[in-house]
Protein backbone atom coordinates (compact mmCIF):
# COMPACT_ATOMS: atom_id res chain seq x y z
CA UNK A 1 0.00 0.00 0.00
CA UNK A 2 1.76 3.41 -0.82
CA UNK A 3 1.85 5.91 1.88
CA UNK A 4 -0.56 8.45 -0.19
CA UNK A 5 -3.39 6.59 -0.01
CA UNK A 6 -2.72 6.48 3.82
CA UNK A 7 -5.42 8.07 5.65
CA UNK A 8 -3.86 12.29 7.22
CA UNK A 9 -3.86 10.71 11.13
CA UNK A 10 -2.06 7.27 10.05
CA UNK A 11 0.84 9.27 7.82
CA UNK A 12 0.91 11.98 10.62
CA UNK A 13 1.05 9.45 13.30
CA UNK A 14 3.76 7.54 10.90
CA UNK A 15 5.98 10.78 10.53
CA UNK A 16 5.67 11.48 14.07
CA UNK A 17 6.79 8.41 15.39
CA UNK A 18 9.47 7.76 12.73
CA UNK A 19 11.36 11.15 14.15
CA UNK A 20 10.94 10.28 17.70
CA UNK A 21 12.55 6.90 17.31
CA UNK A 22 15.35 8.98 14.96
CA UNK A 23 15.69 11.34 17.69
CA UNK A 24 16.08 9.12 20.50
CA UNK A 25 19.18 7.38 18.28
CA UNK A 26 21.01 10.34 17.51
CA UNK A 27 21.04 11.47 21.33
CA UNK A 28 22.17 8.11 22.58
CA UNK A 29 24.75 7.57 19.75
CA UNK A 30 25.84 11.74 20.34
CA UNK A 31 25.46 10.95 24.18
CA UNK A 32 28.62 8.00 23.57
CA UNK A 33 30.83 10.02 21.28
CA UNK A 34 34.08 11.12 23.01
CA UNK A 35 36.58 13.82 22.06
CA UNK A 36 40.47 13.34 22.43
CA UNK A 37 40.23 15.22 25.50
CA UNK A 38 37.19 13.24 27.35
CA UNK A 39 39.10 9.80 26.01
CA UNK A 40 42.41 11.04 27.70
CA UNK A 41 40.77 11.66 31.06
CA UNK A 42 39.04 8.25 30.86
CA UNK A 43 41.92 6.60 30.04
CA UNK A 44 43.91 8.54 32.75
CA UNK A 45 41.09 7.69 35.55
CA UNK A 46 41.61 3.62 34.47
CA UNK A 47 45.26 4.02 33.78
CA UNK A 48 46.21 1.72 36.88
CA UNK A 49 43.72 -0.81 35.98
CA UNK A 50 44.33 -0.76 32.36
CA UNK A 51 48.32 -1.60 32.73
CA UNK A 52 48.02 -4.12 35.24
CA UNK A 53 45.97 -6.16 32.55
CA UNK A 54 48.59 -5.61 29.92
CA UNK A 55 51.64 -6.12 32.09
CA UNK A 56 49.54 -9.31 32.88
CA UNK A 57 50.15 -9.94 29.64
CA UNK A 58 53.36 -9.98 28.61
CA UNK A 59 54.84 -10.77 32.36
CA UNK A 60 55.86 -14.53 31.19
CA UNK A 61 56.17 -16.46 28.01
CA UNK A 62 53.40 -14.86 25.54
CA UNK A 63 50.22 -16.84 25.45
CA UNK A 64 48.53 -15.82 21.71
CA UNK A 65 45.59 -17.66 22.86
CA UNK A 66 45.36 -15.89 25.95
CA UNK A 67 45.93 -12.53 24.18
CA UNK A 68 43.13 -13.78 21.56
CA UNK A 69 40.58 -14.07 24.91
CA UNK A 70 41.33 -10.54 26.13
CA UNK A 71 41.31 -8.71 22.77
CA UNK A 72 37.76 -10.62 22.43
CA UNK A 73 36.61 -9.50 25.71
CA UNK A 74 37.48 -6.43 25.74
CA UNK A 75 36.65 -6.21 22.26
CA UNK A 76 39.92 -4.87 21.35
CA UNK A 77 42.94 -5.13 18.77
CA UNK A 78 46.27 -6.16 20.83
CA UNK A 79 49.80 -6.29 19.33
CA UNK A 80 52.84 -7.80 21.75
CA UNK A 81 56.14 -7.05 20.33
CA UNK A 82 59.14 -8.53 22.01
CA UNK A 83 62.74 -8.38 19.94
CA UNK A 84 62.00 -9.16 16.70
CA UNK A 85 58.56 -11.03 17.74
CA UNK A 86 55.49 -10.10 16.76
CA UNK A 87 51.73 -11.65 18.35
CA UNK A 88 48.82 -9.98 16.86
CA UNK A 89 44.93 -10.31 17.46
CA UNK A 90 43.98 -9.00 14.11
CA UNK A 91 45.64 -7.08 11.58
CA UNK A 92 48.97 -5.30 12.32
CA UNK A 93 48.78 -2.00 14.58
CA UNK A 94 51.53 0.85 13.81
CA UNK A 95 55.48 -0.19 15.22
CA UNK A 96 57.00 1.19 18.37
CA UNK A 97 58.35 3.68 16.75
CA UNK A 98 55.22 5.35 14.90
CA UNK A 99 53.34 4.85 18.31
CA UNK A 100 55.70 6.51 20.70
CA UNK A 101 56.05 9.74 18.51
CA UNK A 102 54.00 12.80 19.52
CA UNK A 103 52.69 10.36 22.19
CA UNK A 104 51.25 11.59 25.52
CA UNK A 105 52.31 9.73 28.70
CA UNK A 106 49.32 9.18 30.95
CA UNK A 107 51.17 7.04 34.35
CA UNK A 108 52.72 4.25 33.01
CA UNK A 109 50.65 4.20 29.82
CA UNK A 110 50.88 6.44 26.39
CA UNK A 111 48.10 7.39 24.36
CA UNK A 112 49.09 8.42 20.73
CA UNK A 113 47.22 8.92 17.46
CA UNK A 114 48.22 7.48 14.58
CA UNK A 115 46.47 8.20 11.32
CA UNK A 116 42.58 8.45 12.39
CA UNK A 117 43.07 6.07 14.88
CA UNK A 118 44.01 6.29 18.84
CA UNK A 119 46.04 3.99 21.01
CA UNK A 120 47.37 2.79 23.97
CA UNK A 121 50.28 1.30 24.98
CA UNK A 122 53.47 0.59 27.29
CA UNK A 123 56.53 -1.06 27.29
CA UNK A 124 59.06 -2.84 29.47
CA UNK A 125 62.72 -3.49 28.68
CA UNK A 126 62.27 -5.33 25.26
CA UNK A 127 58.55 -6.03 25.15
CA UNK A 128 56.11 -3.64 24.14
CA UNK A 129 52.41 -4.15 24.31
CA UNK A 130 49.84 -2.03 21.95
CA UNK A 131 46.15 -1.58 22.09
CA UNK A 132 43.71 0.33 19.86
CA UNK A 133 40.05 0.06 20.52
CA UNK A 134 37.56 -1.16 18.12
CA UNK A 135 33.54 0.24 19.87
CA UNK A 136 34.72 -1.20 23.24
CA UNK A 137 34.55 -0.27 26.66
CA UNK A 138 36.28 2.79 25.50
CA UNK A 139 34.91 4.49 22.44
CA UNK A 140 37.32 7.41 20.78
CA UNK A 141 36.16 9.62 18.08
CA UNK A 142 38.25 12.57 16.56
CA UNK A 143 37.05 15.27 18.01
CA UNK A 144 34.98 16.64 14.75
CA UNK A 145 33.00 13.90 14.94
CA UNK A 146 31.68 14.32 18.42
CA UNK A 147 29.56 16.88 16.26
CA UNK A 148 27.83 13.78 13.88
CA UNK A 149 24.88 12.62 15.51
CA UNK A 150 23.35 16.92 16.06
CA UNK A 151 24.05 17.58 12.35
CA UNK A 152 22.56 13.97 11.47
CA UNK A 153 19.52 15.50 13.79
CA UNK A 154 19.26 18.89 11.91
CA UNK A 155 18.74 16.70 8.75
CA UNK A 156 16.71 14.19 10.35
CA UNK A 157 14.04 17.84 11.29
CA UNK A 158 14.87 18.92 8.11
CA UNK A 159 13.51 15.82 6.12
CA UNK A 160 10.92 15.66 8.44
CA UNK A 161 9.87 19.82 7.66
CA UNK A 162 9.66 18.59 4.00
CA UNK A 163 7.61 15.18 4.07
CA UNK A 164 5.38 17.58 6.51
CA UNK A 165 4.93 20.32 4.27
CA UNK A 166 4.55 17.82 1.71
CA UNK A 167 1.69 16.34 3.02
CA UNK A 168 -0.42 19.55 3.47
CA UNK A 169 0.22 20.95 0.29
CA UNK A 170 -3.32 19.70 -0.22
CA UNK A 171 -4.47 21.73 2.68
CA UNK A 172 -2.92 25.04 1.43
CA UNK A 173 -4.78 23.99 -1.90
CA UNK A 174 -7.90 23.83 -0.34
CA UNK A 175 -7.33 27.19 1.82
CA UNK A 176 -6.91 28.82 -1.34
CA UNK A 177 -9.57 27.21 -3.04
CA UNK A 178 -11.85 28.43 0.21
CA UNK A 179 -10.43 31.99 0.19
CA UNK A 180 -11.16 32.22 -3.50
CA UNK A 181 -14.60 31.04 -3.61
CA UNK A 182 -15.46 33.34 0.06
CA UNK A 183 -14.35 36.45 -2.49
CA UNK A 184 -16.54 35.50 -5.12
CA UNK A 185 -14.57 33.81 -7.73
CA UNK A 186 -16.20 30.45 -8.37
CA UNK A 187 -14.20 29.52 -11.26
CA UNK A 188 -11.29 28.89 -9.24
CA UNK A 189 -10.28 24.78 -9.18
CA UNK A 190 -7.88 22.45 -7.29
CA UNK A 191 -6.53 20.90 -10.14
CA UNK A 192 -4.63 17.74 -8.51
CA UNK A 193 -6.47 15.21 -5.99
CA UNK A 194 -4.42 12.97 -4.40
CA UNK A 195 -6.24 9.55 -3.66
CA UNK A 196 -6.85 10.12 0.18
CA UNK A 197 -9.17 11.76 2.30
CA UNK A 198 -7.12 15.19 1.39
CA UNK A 199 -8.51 14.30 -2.40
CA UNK A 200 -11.61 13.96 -1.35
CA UNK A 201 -11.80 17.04 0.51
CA UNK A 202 -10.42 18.61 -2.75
CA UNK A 203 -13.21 17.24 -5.21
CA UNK A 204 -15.68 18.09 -2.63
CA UNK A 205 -14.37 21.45 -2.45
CA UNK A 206 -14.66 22.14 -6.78
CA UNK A 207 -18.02 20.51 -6.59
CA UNK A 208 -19.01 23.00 -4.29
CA UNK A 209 -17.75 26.13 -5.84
CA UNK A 210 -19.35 24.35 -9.25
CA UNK A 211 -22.83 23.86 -8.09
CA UNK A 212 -22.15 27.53 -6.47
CA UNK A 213 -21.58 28.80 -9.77
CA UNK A 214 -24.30 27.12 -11.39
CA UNK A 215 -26.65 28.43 -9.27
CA UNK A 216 -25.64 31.63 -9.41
CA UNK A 217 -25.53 31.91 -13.16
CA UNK A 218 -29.39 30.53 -13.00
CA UNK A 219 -30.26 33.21 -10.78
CA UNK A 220 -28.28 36.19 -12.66
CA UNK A 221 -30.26 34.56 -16.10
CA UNK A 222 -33.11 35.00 -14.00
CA UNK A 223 -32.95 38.30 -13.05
CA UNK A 224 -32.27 39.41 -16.48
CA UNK A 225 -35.15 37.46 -17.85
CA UNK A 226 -37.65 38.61 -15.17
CA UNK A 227 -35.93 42.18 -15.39
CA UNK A 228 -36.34 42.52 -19.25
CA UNK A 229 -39.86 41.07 -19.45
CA UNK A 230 -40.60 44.08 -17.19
CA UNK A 231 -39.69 46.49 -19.65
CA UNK A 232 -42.40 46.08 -22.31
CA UNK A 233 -45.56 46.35 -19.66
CA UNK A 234 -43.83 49.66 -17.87
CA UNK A 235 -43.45 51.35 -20.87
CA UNK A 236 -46.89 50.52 -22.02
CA UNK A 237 -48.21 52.09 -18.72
CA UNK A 238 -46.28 55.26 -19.30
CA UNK A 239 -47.82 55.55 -22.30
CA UNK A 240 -51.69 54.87 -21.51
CA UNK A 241 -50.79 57.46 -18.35
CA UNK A 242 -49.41 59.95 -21.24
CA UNK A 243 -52.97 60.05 -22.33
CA UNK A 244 -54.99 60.40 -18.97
CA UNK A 245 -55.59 63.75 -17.53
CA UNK A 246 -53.18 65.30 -15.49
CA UNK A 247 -53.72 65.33 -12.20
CA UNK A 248 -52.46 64.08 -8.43
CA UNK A 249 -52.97 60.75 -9.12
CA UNK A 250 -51.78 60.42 -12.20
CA UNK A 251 -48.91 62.18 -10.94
CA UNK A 252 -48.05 59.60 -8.30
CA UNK A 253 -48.24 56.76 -9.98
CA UNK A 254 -46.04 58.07 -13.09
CA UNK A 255 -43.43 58.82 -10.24
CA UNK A 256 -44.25 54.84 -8.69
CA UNK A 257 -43.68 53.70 -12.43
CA UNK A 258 -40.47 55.67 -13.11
CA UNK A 259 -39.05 54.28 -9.53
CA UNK A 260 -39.82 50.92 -10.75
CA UNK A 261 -37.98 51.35 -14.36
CA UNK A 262 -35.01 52.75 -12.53
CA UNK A 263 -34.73 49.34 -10.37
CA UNK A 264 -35.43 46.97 -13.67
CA UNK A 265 -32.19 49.29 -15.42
CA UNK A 266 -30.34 49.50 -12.26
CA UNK A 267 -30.59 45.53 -11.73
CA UNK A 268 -29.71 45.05 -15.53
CA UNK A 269 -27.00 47.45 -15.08
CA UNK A 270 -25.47 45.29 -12.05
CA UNK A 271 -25.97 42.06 -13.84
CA UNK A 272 -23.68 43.70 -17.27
CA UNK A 273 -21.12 44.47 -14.43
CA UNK A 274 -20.95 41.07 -12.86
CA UNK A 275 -18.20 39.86 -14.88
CA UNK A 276 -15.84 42.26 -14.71
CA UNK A 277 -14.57 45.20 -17.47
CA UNK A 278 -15.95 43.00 -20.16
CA UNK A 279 -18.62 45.21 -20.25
CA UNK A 280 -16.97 48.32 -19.87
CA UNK A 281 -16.21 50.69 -23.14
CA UNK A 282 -12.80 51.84 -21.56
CA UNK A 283 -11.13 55.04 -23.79
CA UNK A 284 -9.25 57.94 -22.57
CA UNK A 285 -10.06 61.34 -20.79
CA UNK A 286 -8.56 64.51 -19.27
CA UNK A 287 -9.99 64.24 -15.72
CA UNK A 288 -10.34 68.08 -15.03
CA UNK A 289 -12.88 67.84 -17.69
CA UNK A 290 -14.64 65.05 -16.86
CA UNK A 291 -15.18 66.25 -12.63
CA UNK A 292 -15.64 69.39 -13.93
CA UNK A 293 -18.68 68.39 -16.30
CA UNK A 294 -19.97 66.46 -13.40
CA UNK A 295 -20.01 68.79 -10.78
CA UNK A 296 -22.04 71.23 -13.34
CA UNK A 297 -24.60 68.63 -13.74
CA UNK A 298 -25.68 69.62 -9.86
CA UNK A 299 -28.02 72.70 -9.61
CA UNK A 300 -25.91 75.46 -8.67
CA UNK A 301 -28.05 76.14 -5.55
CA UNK A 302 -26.76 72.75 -4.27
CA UNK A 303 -23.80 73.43 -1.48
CA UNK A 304 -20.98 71.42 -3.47
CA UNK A 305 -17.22 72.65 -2.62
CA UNK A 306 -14.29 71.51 -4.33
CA UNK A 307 -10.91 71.23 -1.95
CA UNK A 308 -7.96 71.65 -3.53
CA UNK A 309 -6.33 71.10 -6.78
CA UNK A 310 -7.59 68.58 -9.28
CA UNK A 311 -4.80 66.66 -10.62
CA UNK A 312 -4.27 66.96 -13.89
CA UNK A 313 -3.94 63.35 -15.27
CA UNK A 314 -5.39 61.24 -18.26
CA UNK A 315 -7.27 58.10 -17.16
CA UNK A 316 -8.99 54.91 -18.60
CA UNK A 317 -12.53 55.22 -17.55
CA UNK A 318 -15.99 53.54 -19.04
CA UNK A 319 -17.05 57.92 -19.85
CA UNK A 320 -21.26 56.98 -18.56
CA UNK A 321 -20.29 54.93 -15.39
CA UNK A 322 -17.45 56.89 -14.53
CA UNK A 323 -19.82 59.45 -14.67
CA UNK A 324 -22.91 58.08 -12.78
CA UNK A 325 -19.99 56.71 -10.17
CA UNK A 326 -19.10 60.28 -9.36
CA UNK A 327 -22.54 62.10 -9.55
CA UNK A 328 -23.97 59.38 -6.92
CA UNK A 329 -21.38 59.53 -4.31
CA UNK A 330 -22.31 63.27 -4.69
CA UNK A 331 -25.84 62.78 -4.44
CA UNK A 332 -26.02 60.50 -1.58
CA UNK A 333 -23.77 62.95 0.26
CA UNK A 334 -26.31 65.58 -0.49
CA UNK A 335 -29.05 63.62 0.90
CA UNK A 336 -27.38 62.90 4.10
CA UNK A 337 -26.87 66.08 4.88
CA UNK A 338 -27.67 68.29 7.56
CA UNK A 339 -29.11 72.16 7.94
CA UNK A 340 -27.82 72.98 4.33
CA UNK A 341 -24.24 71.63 5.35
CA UNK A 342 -21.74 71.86 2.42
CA UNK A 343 -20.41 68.66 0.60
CA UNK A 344 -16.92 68.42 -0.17
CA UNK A 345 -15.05 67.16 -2.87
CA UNK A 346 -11.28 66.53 -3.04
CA UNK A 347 -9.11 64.35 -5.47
CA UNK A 348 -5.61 63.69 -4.93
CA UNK A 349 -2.71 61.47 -6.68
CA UNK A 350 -1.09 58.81 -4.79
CA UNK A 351 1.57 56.74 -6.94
CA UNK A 352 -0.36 55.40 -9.77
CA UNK A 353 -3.75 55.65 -7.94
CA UNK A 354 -6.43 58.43 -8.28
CA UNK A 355 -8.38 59.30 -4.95
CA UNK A 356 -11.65 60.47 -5.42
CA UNK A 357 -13.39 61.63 -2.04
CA UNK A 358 -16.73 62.50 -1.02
CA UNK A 359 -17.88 64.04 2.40
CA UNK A 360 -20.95 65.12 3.96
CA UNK A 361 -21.63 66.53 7.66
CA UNK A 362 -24.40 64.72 7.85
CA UNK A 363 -25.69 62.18 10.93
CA UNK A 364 -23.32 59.58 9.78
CA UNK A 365 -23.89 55.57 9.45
CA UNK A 366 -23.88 53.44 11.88
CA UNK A 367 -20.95 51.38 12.44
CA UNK A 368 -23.09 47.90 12.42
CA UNK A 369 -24.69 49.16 8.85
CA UNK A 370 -21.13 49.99 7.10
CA UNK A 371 -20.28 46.50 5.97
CA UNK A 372 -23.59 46.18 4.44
CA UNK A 373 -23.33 49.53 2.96
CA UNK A 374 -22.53 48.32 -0.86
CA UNK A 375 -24.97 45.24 -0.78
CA UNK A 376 -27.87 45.33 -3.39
CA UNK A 377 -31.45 46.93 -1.68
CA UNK A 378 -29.56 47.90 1.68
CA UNK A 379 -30.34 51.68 3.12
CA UNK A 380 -29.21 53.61 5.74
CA UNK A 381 -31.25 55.91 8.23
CA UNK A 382 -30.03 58.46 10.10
CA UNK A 383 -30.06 59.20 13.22
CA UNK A 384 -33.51 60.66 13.20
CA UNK A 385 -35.21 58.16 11.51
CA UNK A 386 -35.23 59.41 8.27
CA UNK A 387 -35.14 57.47 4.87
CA UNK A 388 -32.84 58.51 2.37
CA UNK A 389 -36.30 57.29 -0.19
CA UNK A 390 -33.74 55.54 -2.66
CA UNK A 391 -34.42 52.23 -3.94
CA UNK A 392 -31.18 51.03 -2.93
CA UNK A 393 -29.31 50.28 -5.79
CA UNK A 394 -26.80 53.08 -5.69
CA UNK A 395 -23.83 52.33 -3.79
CA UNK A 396 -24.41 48.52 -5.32
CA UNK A 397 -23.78 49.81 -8.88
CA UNK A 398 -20.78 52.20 -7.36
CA UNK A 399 -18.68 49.53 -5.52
CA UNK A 400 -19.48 47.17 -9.11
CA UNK A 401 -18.53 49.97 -11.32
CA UNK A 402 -15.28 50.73 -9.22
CA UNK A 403 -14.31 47.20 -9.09
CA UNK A 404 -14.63 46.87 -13.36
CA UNK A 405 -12.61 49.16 -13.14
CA UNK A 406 -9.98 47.57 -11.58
CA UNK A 407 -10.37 50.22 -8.47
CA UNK A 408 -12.72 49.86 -5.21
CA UNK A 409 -14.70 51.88 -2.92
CA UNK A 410 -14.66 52.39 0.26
CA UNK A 411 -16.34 54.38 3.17
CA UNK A 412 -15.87 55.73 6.83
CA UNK A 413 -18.43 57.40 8.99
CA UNK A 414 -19.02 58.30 12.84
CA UNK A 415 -22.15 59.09 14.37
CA UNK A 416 -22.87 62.66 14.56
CA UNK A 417 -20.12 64.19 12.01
CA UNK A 418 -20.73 62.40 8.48
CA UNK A 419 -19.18 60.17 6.08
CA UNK A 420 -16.71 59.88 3.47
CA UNK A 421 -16.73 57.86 0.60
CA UNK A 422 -13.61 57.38 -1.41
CA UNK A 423 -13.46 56.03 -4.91
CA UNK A 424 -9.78 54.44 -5.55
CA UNK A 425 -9.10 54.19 -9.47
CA UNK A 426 -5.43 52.72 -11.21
CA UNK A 427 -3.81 55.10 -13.37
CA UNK A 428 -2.89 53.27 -16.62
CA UNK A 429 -2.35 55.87 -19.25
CA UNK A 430 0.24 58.29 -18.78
CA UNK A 431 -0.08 61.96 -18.19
């Protein structure tokens, strides 16, 4: 059975253990390595001990099966020389000579290196006796390699980092796949499934954000369907009210019926918006021109002020919903506010991104209302009670408008002093 098709708490439980049992290993083996230093001081401490067994030894005629019993208990190699005699255990050690230089004298024993290898040994008159140990009682490393076993443990957490993250690639996948469908993009797909419960969560996942889409599409067709079969009948009405006498009546419902054909072309408006700039007919402006024409749309009774400089930059925009964009904010802000209380209009360049700001001294929104601000059919009262009589639309088409256009919308208010809305558009063209 491979590993991937291993259930996420078996492979976890797997990689967990597998490390443990890795670590454990590498602090025992690092917990037996010895420097030069530690080995001296433990063969100092035994030093007594150590040349009574090899004067033992060679303290009568040499016994090569006797010296073949100690080197096996001890688990060491042992080399007697004695004139031009030679007993060995195993293979030949180093001669006298090689052994005794740079050798350190420790009592009546020396320990020497020779090569990569340590050793000990003494002599008397003509015999010398030489022993190097193989993993025995005493275990010698160079010094360098006291280090082994902690850098074999930074690898060991190392691998172990990578099979991890590894594993929950699948996860991250599916994070994204979450955060991508929560910001509306349902066409967004986990393209690889491995064959586990992660793969499953996967496919579940795309089926989701597929039915999601479905739906959605079946609703927007909807919408359009209902909103355009509304068309024919309202004008029709308009028409048979053209002929009727004028009078208050008449009056109100030509106002109901005009209310109603601004929702149908608002909510036909938002559903040519939903996917994107497609819709948009993007060519290029002067701005001065186009705020300018804007803010001479308003009556010039209405209390509009203009702060500051308007920067003089050319800009990308869709001209008609650039347009009804601006002259909403405006109009909103006029209808929030307060005892004739002036609106104000500034613009400012920031890097490659136009700032647009509205702001009224009105009562403000309140702070629970503000995230549903921009949502289709939402409207805020103020502080007194009193509807704003829109149909709720408005700031829907805005913050769609503003995001075809690559930009976004955005507001801030407090109770009592107003809001400000602030369109944020992406220079493309230059100046």
């Amino acid at each position: 059975m491979k590993i991937t098709h291993l259930n996420l708490y078996t492979r976890f439980f797997l990689l967990f253990t597998t490390t443990t049992l890795l670590l454990v290993i590498f602090i025992v083996l690092g917990s037996f390595s010895l420097s030069e230093e530690e080995a001296k001081n433990i063969v100092a401490d035994r030093q007594d001990a150590l040349y009574e067994m090899m004067a033992d030894l060679v303290a009568g005629p040499i016994d090569i099966e006797l010296l073949k019993q100690e080197a096996k208990k001890n688990r060491v190699t042992i080399q007697v020389t004695r004139g031009e005699e030679v007993w060995l255990t195993s293979s030949p050690l180093p001669k006298y000579d090689q052994l005794l230089e740079n050798a350190t004298q420790l009592g009546q024993l020396y320990f020497t290196k020779v090569g990569s290898k340590y050793y000990i040994f003494t002599t008397s008159n003509d015999t010398s006796i030489a022993v190097t140990s193989q993993i025995a009682n005493l275990i010698v490393y160079p010094y360098w390699l006291t280090f082994w076993p902690w850098l074999a443990l930074m690898c060991v957490l190392f691998i172990s980092y990578k099979i991890l993250n590894i594993q929950l690639t699948p996860i991250k996948r599916a994070i994204a796949s979450a955060t991508h469908i929560s910001r509306g993009d349902l066409t967004y797909r986990i393209s690889e499934h491995p064959n586990n419960d992660l793969g499953k969560l996967t496919k579940g996942l795309n089926g989701m954000a597929e039915n999601l889409e479905q739906l959605f599409a079946s609703k927007n067709e909807l919408l359009l369907s209902v909103s355009h079969e509304l068309r024919s009948p309202m004008a029709r009405m308009k028409v048979l009210l053209a002929l009727l006498t004028e009078d208050e009546t008449v009056s109100k419902l030509s106002n109901e019926i005009n209310k109603m054909d601004e929702i149908v072309e608002q909510l036909i408006e938002s559903e040519r918006l939903r996917d994107s700039n497609k819709m948009l007919n993007l060519e290029t402006y002067f701005f001065p021109n186009i705020l300018t024409d804007v803010l001479n749309s308003f009556d010039s009774e209405k209390n509009i002020k203009l702060e500051g400089n308007i920067p003089e930059i050319a800009i990308d925009i869709d001209l008609g919903r650039f347009k009804f964009l601006i002259r909403n904010l405006i109009d909103n802000a006029l209808k929030h506010s307060i005892n004739s209380s002036p609106v104000m209009v500034s613009c400012r360049r920031v890097k490659s991104e136009l700032a647009i700001c509205v702001r009224d001294f009105g009562s403000g929104i309140e702070e629970s209302f503000i995230s549903e601000i921009f949502e289709p059919f939402s409207q805020a009262n103020d502080v007194n009670n009193r509807s704003n009589n829109g149909v709720g639309l408005g700031l829907f088409l805005c913050k769609r408008i503003a995001l075809a256009h690559h930009g976004d919308l955005s507001v801030t208010s407090e109770l009592g002093k107003g809001s400000e809305f602030i369109f944020r558009l992406p220079i493309v063209t230059s100046e």
